[in-house]
PDB file of N, CA and C in Angstrom:
ATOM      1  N   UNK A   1     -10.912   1.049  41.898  1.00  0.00           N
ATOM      2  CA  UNK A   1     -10.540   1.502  40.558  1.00  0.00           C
ATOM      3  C   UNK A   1     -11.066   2.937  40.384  1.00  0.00           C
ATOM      4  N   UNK A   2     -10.106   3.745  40.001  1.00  0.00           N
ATOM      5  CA  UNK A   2     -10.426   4.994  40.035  1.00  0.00           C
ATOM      6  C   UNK A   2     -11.434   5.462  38.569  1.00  0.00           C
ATOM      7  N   UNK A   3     -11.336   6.585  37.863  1.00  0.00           N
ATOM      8  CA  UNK A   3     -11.830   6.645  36.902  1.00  0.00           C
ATOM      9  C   UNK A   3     -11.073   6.464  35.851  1.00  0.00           C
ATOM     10  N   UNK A   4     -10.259   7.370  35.978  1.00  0.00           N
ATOM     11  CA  UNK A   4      -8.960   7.143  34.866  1.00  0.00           C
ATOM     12  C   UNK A   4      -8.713   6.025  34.486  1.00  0.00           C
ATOM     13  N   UNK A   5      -8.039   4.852  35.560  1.00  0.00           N
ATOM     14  CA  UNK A   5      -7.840   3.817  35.297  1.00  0.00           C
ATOM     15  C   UNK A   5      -9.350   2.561  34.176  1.00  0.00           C
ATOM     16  N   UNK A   6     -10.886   3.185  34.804  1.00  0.00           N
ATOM     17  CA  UNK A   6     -11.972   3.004  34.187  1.00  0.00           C
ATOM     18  C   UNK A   6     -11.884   3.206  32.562  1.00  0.00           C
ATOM     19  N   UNK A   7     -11.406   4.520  32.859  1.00  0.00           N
ATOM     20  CA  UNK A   7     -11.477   4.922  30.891  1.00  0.00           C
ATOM     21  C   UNK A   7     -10.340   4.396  30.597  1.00  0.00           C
ATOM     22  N   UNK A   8      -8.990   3.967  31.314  1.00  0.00           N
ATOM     23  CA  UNK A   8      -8.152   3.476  30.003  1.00  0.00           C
ATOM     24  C   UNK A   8      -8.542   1.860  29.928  1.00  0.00           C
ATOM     25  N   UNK A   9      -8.854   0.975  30.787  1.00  0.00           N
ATOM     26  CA  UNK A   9      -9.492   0.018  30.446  1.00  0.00           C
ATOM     27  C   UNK A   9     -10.647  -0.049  29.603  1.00  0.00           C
ATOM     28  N   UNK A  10     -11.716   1.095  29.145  1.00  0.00           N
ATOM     29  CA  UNK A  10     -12.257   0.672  28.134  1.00  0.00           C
ATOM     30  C   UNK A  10     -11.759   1.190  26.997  1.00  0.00           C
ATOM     31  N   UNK A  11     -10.767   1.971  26.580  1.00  0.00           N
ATOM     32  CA  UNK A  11     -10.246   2.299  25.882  1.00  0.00           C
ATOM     33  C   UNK A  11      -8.943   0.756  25.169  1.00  0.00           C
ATOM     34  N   UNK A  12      -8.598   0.307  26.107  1.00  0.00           N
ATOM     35  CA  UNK A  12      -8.168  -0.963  26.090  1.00  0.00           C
ATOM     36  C   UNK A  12      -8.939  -2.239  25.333  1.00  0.00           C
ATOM     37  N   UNK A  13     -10.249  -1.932  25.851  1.00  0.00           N
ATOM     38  CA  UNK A  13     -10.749  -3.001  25.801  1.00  0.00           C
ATOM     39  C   UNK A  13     -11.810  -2.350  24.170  1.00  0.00           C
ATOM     40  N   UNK A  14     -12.000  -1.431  23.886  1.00  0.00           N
ATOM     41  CA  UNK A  14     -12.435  -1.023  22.972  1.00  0.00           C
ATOM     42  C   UNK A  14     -11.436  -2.165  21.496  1.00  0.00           C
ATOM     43  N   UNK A  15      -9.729  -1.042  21.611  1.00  0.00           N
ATOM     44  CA  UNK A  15      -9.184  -1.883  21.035  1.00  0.00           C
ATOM     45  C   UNK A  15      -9.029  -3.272  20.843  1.00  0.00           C
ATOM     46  N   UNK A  16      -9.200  -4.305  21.822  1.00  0.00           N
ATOM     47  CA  UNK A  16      -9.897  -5.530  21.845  1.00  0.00           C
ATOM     48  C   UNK A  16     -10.499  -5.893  20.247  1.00  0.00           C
ATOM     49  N   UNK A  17     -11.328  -5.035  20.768  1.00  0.00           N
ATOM     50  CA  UNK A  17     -12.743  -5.241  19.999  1.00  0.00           C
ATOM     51  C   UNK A  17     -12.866  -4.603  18.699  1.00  0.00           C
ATOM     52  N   UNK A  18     -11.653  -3.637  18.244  1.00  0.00           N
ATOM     53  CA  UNK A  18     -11.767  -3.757  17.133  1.00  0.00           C
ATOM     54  C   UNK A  18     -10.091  -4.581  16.285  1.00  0.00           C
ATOM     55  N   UNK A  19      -9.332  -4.720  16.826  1.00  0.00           N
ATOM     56  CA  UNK A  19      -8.680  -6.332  16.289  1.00  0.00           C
ATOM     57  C   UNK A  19      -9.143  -7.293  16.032  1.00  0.00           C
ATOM     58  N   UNK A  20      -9.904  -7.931  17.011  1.00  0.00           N
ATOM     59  CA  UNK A  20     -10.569  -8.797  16.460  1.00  0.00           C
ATOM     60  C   UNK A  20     -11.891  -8.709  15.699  1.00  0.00           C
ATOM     61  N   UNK A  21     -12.877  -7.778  15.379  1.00  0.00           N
ATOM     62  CA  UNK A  21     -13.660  -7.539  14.393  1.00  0.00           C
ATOM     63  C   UNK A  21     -12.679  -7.365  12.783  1.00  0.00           C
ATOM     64  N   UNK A  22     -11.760  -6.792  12.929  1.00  0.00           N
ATOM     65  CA  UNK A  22     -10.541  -6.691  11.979  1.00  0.00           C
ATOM     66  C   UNK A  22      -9.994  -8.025  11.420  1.00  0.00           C
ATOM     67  N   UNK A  23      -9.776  -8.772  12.398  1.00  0.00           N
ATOM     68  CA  UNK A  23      -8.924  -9.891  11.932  1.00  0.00           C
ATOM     69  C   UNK A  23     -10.045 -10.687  11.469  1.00  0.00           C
ATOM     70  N   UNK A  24     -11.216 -10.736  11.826  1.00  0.00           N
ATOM     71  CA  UNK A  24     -12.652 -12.019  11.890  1.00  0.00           C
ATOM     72  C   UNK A  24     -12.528 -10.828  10.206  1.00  0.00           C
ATOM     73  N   UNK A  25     -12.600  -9.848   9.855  1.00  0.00           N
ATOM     74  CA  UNK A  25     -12.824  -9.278   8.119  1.00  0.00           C
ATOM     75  C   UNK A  25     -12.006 -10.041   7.430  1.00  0.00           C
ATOM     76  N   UNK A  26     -10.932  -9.739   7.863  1.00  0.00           N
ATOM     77  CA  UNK A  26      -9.870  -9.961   7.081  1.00  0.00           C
ATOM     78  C   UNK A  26      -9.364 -11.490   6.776  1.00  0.00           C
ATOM     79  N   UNK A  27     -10.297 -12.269   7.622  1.00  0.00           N
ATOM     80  CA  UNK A  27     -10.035 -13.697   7.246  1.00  0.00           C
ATOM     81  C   UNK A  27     -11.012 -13.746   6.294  1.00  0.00           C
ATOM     82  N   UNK A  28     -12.304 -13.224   6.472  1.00  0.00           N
ATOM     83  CA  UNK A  28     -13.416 -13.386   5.423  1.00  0.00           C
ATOM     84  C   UNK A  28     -13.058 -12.919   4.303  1.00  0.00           C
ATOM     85  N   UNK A  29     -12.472 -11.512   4.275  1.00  0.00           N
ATOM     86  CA  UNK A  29     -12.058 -11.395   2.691  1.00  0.00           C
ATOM     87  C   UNK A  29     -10.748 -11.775   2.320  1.00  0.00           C
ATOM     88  N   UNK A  30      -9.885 -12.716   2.936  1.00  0.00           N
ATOM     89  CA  UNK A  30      -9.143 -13.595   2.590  1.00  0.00           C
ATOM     90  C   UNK A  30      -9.530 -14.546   1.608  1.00  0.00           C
ATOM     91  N   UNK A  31     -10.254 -15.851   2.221  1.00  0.00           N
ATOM     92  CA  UNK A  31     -11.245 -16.578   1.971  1.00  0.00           C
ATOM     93  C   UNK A  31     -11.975 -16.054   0.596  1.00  0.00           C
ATOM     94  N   UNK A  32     -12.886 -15.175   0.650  1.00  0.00           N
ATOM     95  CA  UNK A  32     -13.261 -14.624  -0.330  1.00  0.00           C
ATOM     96  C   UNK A  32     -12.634 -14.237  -1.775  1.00  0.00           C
ATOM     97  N   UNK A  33     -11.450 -13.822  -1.353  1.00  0.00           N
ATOM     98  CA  UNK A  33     -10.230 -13.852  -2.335  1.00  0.00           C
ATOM     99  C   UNK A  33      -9.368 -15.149  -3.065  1.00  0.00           C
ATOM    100  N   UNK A  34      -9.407 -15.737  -2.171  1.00  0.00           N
ATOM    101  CA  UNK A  34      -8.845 -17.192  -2.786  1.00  0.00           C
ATOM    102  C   UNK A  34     -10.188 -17.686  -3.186  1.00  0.00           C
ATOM    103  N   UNK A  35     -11.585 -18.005  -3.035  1.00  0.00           N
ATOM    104  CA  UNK A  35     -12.925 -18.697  -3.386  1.00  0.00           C
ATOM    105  C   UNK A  35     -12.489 -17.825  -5.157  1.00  0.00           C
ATOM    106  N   UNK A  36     -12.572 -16.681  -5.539  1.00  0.00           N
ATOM    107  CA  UNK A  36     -12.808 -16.307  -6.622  1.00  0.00           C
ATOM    108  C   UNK A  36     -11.903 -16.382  -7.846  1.00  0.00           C
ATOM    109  N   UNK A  37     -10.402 -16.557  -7.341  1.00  0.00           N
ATOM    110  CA  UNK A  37      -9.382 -16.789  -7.706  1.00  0.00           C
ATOM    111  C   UNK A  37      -9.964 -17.326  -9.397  1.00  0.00           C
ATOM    112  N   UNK A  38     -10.204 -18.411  -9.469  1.00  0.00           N
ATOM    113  CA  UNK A  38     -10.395 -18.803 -10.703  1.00  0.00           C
ATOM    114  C   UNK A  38     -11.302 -18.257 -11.904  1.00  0.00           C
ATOM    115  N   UNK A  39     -11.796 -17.132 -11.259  1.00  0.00           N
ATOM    116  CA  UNK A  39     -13.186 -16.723 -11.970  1.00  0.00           C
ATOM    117  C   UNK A  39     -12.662 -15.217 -12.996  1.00  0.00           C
ATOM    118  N   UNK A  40     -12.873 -15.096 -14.244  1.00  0.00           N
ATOM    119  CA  UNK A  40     -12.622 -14.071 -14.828  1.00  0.00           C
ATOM    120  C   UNK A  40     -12.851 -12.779 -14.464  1.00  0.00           C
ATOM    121  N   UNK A  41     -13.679 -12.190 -13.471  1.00  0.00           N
ATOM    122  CA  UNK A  41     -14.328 -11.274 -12.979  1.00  0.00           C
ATOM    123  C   UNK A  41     -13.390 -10.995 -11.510  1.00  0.00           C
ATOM    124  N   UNK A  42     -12.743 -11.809 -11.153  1.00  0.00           N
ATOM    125  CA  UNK A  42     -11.841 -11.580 -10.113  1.00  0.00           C
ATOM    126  C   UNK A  42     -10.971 -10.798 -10.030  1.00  0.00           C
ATOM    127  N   UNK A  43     -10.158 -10.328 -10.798  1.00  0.00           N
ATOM    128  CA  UNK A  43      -9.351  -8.838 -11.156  1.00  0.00           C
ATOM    129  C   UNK A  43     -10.348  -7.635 -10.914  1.00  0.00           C
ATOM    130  N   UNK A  44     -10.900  -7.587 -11.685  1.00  0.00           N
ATOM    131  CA  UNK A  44     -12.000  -6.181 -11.376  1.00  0.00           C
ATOM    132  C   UNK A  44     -13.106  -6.199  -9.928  1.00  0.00           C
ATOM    133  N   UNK A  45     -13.144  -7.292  -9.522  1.00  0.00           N
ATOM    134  CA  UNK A  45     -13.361  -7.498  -8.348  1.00  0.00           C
ATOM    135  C   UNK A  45     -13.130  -7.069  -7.148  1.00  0.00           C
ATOM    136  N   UNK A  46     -11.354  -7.385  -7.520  1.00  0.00           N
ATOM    137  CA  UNK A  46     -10.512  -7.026  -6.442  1.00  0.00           C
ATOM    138  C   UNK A  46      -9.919  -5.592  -6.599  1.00  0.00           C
ATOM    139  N   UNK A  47     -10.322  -5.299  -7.746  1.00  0.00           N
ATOM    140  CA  UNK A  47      -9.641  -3.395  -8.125  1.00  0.00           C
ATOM    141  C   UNK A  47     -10.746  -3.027  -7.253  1.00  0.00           C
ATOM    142  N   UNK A  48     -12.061  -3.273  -7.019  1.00  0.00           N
ATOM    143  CA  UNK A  48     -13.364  -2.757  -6.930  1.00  0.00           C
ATOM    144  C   UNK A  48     -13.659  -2.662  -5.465  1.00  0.00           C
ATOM    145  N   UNK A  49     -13.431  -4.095  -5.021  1.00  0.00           N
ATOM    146  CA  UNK A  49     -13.912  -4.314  -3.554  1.00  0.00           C
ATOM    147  C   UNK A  49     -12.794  -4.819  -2.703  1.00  0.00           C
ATOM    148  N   UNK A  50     -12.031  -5.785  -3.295  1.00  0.00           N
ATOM    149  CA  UNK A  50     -11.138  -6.347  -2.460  1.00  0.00           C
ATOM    150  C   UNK A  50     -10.148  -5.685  -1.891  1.00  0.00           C
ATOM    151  N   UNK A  51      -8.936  -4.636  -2.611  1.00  0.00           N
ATOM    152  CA  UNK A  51      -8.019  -3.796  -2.154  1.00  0.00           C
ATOM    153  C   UNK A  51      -8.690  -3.253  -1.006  1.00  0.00           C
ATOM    154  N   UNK A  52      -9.632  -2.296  -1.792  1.00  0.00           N
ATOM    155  CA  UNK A  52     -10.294  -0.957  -0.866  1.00  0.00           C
ATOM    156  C   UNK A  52     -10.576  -1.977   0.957  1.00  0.00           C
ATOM    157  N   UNK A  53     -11.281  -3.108   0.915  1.00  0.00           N
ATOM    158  CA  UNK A  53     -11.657  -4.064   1.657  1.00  0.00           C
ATOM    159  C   UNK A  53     -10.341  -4.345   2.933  1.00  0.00           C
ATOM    160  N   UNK A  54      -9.316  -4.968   2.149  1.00  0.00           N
ATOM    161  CA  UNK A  54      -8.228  -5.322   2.621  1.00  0.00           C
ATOM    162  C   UNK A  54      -7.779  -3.952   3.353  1.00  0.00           C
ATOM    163  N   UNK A  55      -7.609  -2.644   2.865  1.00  0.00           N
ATOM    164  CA  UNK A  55      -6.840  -1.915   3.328  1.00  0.00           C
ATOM    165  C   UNK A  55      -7.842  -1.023   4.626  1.00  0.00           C
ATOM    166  N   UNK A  56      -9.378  -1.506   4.471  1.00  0.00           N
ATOM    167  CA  UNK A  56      -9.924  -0.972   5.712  1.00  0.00           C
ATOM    168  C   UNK A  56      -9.654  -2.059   6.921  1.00  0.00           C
ATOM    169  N   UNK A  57      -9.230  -3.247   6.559  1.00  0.00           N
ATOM    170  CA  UNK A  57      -9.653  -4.205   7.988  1.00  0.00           C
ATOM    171  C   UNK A  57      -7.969  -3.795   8.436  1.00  0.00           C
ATOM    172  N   UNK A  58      -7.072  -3.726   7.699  1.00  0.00           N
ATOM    173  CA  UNK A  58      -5.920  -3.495   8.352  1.00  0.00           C
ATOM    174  C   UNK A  58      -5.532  -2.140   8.851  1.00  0.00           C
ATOM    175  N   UNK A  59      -6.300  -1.354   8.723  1.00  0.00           N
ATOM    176  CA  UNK A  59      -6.521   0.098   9.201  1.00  0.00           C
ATOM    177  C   UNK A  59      -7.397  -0.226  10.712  1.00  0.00           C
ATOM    178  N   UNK A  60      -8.287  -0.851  10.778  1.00  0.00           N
ATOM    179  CA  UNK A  60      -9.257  -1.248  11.712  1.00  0.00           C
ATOM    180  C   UNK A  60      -7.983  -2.283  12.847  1.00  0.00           C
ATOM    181  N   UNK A  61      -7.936  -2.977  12.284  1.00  0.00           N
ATOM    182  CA  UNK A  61      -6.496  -3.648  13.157  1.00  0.00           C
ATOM    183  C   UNK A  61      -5.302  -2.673  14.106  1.00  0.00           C
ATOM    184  N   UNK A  62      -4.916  -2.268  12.995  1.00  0.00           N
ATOM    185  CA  UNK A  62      -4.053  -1.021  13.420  1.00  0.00           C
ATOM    186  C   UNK A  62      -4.653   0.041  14.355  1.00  0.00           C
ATOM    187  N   UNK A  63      -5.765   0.621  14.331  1.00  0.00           N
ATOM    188  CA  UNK A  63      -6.526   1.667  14.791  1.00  0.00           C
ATOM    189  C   UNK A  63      -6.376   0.752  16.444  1.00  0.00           C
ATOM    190  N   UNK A  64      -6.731  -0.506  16.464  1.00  0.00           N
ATOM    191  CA  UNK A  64      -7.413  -1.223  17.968  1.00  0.00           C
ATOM    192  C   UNK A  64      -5.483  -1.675  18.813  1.00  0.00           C
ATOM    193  N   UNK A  65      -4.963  -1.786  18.130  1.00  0.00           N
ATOM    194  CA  UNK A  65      -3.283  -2.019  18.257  1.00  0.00           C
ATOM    195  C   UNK A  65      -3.333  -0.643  18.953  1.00  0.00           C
ATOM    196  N   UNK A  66      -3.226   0.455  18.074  1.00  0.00           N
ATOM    197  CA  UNK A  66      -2.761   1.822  18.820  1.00  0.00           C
ATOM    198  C   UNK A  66      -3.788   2.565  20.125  1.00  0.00           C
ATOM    199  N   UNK A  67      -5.177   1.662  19.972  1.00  0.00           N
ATOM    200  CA  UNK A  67      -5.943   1.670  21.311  1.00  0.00           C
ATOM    201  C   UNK A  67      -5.616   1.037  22.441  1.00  0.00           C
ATOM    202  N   UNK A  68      -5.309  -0.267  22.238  1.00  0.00           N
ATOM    203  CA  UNK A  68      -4.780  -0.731  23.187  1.00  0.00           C
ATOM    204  C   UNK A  68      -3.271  -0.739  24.095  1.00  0.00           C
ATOM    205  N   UNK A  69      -2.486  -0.240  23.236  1.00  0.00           N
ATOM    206  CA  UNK A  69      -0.884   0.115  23.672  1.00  0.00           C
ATOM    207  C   UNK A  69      -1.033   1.575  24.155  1.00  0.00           C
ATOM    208  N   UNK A  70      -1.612   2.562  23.723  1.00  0.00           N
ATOM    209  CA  UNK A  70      -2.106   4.207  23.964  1.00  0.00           C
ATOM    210  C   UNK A  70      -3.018   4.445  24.998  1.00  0.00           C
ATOM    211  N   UNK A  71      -3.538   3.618  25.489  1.00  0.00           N
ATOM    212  CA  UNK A  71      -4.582   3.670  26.265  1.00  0.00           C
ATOM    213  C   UNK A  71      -4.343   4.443  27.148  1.00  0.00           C
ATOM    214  N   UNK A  72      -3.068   4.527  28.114  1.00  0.00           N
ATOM    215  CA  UNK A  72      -2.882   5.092  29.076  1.00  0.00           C
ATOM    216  C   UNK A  72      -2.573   6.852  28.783  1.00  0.00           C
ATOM    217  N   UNK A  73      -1.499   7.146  27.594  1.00  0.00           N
ATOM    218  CA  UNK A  73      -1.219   7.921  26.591  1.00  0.00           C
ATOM    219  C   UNK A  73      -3.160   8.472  26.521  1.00  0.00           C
ATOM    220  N   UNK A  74      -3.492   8.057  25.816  1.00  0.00           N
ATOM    221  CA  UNK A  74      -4.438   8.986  25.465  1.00  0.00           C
ATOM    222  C   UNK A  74      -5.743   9.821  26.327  1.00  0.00           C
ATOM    223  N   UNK A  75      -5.476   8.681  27.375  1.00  0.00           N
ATOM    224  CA  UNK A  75      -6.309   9.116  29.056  1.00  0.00           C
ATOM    225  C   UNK A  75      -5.534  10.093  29.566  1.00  0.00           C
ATOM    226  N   UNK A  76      -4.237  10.646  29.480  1.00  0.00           N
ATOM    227  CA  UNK A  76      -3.397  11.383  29.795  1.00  0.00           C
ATOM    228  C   UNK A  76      -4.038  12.831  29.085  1.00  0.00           C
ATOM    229  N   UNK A  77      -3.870  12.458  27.629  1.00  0.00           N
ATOM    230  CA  UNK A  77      -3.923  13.398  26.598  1.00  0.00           C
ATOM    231  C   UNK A  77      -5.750  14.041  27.070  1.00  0.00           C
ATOM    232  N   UNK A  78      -6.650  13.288  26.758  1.00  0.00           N
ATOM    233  CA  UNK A  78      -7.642  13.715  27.670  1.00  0.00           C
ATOM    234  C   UNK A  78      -8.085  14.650  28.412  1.00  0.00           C
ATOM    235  N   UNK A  79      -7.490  14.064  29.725  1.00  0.00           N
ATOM    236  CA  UNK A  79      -7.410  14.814  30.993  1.00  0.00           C
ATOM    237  C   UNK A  79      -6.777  15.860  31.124  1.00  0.00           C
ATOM    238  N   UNK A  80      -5.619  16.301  29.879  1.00  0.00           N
ATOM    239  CA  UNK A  80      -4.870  17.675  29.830  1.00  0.00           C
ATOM    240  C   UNK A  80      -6.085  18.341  29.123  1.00  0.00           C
ATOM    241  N   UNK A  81      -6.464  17.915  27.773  1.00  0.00           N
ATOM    242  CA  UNK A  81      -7.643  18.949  27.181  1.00  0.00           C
ATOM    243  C   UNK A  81      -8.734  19.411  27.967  1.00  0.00           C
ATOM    244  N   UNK A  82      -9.123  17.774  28.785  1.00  0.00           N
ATOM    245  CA  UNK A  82     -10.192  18.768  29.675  1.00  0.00           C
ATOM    246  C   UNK A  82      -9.845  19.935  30.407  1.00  0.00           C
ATOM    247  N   UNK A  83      -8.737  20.159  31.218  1.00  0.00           N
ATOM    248  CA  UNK A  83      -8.247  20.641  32.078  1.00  0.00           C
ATOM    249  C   UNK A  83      -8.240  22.642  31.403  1.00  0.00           C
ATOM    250  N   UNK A  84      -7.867  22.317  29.859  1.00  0.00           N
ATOM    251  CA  UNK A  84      -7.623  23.468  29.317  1.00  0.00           C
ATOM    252  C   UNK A  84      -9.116  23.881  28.739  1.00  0.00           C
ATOM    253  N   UNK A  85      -9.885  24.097  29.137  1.00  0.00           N
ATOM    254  CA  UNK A  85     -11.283  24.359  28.140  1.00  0.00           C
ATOM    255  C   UNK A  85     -11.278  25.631  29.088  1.00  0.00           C
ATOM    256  N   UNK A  86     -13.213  25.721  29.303  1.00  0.00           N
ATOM    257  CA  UNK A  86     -13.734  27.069  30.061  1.00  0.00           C
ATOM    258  C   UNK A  86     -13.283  26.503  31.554  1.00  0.00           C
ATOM    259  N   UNK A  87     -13.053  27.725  31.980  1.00  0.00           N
ATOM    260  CA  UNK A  87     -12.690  27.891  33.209  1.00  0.00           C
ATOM    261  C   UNK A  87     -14.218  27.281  34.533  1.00  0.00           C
ATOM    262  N   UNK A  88     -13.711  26.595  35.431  1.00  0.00           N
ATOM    263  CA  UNK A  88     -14.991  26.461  36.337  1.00  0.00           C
ATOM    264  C   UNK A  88     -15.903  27.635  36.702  1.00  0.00           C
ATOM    265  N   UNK A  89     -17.107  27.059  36.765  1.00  0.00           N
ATOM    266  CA  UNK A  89     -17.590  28.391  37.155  1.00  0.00           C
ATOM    267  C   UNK A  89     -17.469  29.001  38.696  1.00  0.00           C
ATOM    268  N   UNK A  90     -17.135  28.576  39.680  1.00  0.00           N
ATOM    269  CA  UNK A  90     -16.035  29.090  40.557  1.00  0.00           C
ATOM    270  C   UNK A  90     -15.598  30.511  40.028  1.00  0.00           C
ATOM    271  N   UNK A  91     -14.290  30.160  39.185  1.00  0.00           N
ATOM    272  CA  UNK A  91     -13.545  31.259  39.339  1.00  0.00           C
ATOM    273  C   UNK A  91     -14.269  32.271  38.238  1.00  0.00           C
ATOM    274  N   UNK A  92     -14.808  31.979  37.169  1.00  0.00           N
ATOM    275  CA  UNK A  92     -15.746  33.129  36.488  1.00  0.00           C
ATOM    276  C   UNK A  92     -16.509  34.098  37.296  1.00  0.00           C
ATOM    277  N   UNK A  93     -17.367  33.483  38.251  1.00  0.00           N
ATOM    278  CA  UNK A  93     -17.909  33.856  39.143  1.00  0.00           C
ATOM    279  C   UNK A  93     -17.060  34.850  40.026  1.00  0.00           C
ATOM    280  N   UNK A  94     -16.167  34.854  40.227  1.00  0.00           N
ATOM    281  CA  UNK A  94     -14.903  35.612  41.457  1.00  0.00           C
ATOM    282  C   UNK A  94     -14.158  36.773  40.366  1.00  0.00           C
ATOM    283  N   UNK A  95     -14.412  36.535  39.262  1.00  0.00           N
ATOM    284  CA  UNK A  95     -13.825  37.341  38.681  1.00  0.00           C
ATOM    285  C   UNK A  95     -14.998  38.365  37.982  1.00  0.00           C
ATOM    286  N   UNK A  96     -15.923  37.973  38.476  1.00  0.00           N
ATOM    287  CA  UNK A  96     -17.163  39.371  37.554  1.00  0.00           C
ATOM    288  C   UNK A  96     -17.438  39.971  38.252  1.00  0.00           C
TER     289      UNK A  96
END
């Protein structure tokens, strides 16, 4: 296994890991949402904590989705930026 292939597997496997930290939220503040349901304080609750809540675990979901399908994509993307930075010092050197 080369390196590349190294970083897009943990890049892979990163995403893993945040789907399912995502989905394990998002059942909890599921749950959490139906537990309060009956309670007068549950509207302002959910203006307060629950939306904001809901719309990070499905951002977190999404984020580990586009890690894991991109993986290869973004090891690509990578390896071009590195490629474009300071020059080795090799050729700095040959040129002073």
């Amino acid at each position: 296994i080369d390196a590349r292939e190294l970083q897009q597997l943990a890049f892979a496997l990163l995403g893993i890991v945040f789907v399912l930290e995502g989905l394990i939220d998002l059942i909890n503040t599921g749950l959490r949402i139906l537990a309060m349901r009956g309670f007068d304080a549950s509207e302002a609750w959910m203006r307060q904590y629950g939306w904001p809540q809901l719309l990070t675990e499905i951002a977190t979901i999404l984020l580990g989705i586009a890690l894991v399908l991109g993986s290869r994509g973004l090891v690509e993307c990578l390896r071009r930026l590195r490629g474009r930075g300071v020059p080795p010092a090799q050729e700095a050197e040959a040129d002073a």
